[in-house]
C-alpha atoms as a PDB file:
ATOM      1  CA  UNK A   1       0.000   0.000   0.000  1.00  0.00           C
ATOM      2  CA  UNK A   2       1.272   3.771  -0.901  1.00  0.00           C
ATOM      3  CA  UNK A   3       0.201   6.416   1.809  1.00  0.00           C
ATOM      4  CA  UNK A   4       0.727   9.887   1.226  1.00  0.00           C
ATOM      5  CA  UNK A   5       0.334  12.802   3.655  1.00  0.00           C
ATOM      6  CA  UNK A   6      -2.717  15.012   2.819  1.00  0.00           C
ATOM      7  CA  UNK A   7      -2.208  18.449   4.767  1.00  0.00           C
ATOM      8  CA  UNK A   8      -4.324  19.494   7.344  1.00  0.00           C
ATOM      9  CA  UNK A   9      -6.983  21.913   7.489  1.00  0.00           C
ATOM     10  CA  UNK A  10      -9.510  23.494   9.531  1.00  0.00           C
ATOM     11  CA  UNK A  11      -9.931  24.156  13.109  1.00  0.00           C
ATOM     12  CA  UNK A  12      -7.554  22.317  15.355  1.00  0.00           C
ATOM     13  CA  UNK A  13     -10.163  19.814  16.028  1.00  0.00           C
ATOM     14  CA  UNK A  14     -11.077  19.405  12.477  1.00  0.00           C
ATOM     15  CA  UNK A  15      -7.712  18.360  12.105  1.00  0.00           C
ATOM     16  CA  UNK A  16      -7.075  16.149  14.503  1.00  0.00           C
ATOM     17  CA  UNK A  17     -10.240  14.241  12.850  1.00  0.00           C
ATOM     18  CA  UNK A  18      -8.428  14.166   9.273  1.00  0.00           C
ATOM     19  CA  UNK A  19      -5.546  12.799  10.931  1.00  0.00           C
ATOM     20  CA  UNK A  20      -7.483  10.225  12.773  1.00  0.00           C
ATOM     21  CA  UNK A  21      -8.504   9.350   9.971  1.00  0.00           C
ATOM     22  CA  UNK A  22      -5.328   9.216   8.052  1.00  0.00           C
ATOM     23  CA  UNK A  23      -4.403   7.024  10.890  1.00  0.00           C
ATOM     24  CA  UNK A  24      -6.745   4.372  10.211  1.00  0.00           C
ATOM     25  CA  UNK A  25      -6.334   4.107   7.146  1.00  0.00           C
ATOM     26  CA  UNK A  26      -2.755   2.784   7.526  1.00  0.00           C
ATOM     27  CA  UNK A  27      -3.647   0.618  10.324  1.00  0.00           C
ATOM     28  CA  UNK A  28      -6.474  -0.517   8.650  1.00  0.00           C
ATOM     29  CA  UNK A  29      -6.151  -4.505   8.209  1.00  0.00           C
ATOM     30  CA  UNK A  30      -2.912  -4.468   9.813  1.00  0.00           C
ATOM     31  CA  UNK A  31      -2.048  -6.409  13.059  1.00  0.00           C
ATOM     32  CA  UNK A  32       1.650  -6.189  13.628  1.00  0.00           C
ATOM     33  CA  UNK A  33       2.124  -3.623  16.467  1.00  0.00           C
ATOM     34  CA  UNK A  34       5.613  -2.479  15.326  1.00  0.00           C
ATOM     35  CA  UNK A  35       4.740  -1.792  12.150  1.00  0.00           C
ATOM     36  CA  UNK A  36       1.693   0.210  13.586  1.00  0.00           C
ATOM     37  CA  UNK A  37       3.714   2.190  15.756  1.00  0.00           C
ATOM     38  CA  UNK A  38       6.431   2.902  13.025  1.00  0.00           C
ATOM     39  CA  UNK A  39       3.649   4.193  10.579  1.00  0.00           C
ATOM     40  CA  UNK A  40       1.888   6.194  13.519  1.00  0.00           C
ATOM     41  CA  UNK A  41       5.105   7.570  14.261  1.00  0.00           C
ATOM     42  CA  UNK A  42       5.993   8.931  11.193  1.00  0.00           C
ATOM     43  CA  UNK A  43       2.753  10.088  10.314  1.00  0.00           C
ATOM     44  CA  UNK A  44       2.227  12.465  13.859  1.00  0.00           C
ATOM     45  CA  UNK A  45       5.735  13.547  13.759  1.00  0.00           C
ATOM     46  CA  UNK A  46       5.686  15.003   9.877  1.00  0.00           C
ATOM     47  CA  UNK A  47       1.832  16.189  10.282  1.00  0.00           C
ATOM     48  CA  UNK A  48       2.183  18.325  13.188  1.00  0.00           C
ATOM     49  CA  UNK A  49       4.320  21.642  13.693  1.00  0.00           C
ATOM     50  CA  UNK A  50       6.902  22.128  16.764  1.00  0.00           C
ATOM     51  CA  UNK A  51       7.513  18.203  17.681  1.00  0.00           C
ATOM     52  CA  UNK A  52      10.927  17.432  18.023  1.00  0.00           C
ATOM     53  CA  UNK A  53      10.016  13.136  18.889  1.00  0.00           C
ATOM     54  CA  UNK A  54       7.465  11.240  18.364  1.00  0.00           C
ATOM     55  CA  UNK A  55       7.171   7.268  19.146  1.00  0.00           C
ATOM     56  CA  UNK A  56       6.170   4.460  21.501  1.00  0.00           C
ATOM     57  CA  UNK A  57       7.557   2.707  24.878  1.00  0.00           C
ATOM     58  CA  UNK A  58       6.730  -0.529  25.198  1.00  0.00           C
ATOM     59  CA  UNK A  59       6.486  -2.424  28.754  1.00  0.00           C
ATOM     60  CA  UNK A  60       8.156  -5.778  28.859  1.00  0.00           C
ATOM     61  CA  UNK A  61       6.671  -6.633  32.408  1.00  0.00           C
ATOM     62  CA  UNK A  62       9.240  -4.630  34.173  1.00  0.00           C
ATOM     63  CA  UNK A  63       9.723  -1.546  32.459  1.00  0.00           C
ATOM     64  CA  UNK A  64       9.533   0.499  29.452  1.00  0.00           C
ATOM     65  CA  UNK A  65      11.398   0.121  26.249  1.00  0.00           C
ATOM     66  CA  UNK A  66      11.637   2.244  23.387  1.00  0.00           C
ATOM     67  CA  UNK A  67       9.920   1.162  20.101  1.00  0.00           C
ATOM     68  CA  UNK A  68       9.442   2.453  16.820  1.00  0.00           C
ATOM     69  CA  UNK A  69       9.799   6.343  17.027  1.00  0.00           C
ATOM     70  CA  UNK A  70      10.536   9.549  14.662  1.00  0.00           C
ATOM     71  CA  UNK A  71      13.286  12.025  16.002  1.00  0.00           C
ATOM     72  CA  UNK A  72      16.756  11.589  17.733  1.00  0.00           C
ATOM     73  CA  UNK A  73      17.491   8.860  19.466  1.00  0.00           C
ATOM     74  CA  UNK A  74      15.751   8.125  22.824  1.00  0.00           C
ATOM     75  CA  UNK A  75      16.269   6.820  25.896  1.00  0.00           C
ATOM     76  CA  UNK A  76      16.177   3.013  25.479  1.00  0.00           C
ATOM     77  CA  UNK A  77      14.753   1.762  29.126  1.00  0.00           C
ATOM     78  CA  UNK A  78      12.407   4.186  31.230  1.00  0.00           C
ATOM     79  CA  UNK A  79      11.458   2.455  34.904  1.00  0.00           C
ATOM     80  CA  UNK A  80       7.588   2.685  35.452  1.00  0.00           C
ATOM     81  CA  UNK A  81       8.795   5.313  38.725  1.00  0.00           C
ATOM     82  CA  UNK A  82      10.624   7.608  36.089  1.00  0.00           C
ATOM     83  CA  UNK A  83       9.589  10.058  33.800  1.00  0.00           C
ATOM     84  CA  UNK A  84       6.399  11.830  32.274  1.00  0.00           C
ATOM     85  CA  UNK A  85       6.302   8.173  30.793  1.00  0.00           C
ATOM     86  CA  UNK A  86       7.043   6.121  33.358  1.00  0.00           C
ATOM     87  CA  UNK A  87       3.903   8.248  35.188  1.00  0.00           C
ATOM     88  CA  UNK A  88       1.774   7.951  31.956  1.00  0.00           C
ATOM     89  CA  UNK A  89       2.247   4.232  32.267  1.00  0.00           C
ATOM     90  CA  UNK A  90       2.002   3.492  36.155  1.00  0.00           C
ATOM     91  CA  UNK A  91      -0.746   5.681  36.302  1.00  0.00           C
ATOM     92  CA  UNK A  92      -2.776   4.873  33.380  1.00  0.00           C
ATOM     93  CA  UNK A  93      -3.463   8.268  32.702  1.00  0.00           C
ATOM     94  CA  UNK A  94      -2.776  10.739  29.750  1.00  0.00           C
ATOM     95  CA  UNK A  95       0.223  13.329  31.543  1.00  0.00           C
ATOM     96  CA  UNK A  96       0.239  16.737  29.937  1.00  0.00           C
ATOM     97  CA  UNK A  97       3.286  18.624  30.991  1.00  0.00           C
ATOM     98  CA  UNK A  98       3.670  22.339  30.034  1.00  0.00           C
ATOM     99  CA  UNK A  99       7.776  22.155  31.065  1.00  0.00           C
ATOM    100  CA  UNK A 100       9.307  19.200  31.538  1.00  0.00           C
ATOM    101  CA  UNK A 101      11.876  20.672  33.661  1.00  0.00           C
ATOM    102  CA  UNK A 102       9.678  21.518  36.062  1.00  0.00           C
ATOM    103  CA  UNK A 103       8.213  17.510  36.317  1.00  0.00           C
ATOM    104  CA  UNK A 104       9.547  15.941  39.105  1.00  0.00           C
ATOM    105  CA  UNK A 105      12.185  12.614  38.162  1.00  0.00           C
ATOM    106  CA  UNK A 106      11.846  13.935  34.694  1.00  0.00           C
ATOM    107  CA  UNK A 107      14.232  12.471  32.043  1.00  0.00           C
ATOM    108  CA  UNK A 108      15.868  14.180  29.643  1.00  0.00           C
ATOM    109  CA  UNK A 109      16.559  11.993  26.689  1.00  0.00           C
ATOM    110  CA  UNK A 110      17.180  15.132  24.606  1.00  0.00           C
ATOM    111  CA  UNK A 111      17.728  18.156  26.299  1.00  0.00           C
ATOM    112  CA  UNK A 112      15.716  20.267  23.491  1.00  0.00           C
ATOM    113  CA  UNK A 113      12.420  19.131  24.548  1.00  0.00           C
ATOM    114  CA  UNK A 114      10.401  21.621  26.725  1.00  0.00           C
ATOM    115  CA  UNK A 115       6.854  19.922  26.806  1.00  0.00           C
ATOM    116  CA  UNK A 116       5.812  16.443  26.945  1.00  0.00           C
ATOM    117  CA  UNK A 117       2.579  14.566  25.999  1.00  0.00           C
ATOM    118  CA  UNK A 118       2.204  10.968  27.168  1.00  0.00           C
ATOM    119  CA  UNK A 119      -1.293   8.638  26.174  1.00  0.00           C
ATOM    120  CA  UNK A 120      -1.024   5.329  28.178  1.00  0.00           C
ATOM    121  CA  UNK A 121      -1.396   2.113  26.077  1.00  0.00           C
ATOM    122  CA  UNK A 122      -3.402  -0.176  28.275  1.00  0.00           C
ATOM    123  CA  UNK A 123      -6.252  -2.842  26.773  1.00  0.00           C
ATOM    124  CA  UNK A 124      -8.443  -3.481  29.488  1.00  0.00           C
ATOM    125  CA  UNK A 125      -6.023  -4.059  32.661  1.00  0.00           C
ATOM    126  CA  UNK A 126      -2.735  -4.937  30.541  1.00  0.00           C
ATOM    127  CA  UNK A 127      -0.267  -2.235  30.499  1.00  0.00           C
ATOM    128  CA  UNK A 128       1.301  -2.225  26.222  1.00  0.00           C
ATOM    129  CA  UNK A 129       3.165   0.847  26.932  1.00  0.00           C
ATOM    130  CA  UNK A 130       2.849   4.319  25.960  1.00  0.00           C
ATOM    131  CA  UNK A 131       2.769   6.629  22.985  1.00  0.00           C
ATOM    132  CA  UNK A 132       5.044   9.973  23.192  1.00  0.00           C
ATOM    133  CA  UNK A 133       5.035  13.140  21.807  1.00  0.00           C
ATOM    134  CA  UNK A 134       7.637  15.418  22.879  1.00  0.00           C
ATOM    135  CA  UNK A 135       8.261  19.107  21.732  1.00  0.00           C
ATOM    136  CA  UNK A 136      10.935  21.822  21.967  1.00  0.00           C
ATOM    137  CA  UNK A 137       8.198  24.559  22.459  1.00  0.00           C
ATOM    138  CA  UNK A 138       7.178  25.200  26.264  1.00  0.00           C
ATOM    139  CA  UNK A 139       3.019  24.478  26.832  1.00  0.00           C
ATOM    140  CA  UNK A 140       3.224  23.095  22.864  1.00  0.00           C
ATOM    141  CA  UNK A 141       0.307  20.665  24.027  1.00  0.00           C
ATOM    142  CA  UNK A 142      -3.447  21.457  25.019  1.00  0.00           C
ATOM    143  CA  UNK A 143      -6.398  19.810  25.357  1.00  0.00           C
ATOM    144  CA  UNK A 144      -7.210  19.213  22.007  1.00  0.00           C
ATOM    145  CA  UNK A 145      -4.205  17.814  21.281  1.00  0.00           C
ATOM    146  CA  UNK A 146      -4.708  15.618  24.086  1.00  0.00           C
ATOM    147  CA  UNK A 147      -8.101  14.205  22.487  1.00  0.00           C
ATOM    148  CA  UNK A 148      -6.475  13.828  19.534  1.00  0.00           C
ATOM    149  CA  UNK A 149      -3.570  11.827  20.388  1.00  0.00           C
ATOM    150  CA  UNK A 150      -5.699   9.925  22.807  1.00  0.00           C
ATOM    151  CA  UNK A 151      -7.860   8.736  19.708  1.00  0.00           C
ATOM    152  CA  UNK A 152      -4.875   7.865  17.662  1.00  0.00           C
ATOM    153  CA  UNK A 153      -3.632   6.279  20.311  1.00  0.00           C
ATOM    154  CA  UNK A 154      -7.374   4.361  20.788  1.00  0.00           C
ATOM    155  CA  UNK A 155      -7.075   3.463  17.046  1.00  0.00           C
ATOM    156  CA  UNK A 156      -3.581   1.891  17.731  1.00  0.00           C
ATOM    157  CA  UNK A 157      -5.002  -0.494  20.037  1.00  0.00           C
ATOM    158  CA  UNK A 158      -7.841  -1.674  18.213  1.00  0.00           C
ATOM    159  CA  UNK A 159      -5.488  -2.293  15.426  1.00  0.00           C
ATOM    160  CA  UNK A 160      -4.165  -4.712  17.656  1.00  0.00           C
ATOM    161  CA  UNK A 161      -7.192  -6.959  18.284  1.00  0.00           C
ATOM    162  CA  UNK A 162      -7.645  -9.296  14.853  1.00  0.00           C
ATOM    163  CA  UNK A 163     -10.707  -8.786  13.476  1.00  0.00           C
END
């Protein structure tokens, strides 16, 4: 299959739709959770402005470990009681962090990143990982953005389930 980026448009929640939908369509009929989170990864980080990495941690039972991702490389193992992730993924909840320097036990994997948004992978009570979107622009993530990697990151899970 040949994807190509359309540009998006709209209101910020308009486009967050588009791109959902962009999403799907390359996960559509496709199983194999790497090669999910590769293509998710490279579609967020070249559709959206001021993101500096993009990508997924995955937990192995103990910890985190880094997956497919777009941007410099990353920190390769992140314990569960480290980290915007590591709280994304103990927690179960989406963290939102306007400066990372500011979060306590944050990690700085690359020192240009200001703000942080982490969406917990978790299918029912199993903890998958987590999907990351880092940015070198303080308070670069709201709430929309939230929602809208939160339903990307809802679309990467299904894609998990066969149908």
């Amino acid at each position: 299959m040949s994807f190509a980026s359309i540009p998006l448009t709209g209101s910020k929640p308009e486009q967050y739709a588009q791109l959902l939908a962009q999403a799907e369509a390359i996960l559509d009929g496709e199983t194999d959770r790497i090669a999910n989170a590769a293509n998710l990864s490279a579609l967020v980080y070249h559709a959206l402005p001021d993101l500096n990495w993009v990508g997924f941690y995955f937990y192995d039972g103990t910890e985190l470990v880094v997956g497919p991702f777009q941007g410099l490389p990353a920190c390769v193992r992140i314990p569960l009681d480290k980290g915007v992730c590591g709280a994304a993924a103990r927690t179960r909840t989406t963290q939102r962090v306007a400066d990372v320097h500011a979060f306590p036990g944050h990690i700085a994997c690359d020192s240009a990143s200001r703000s942080e948004l982490v969406v917990p992978l978790a299918d029912a009570d199993a903890l998958i990982g987590v999907f990351d979107l880092d940015s070198p622009v303080p308070d670069r993530f709201d709430v929309e953005d939230q929602a809208g990697m939160e339903a990307i990151a809802a679309a990467f899970l299904r894609s998990l389930r066969p149908a």
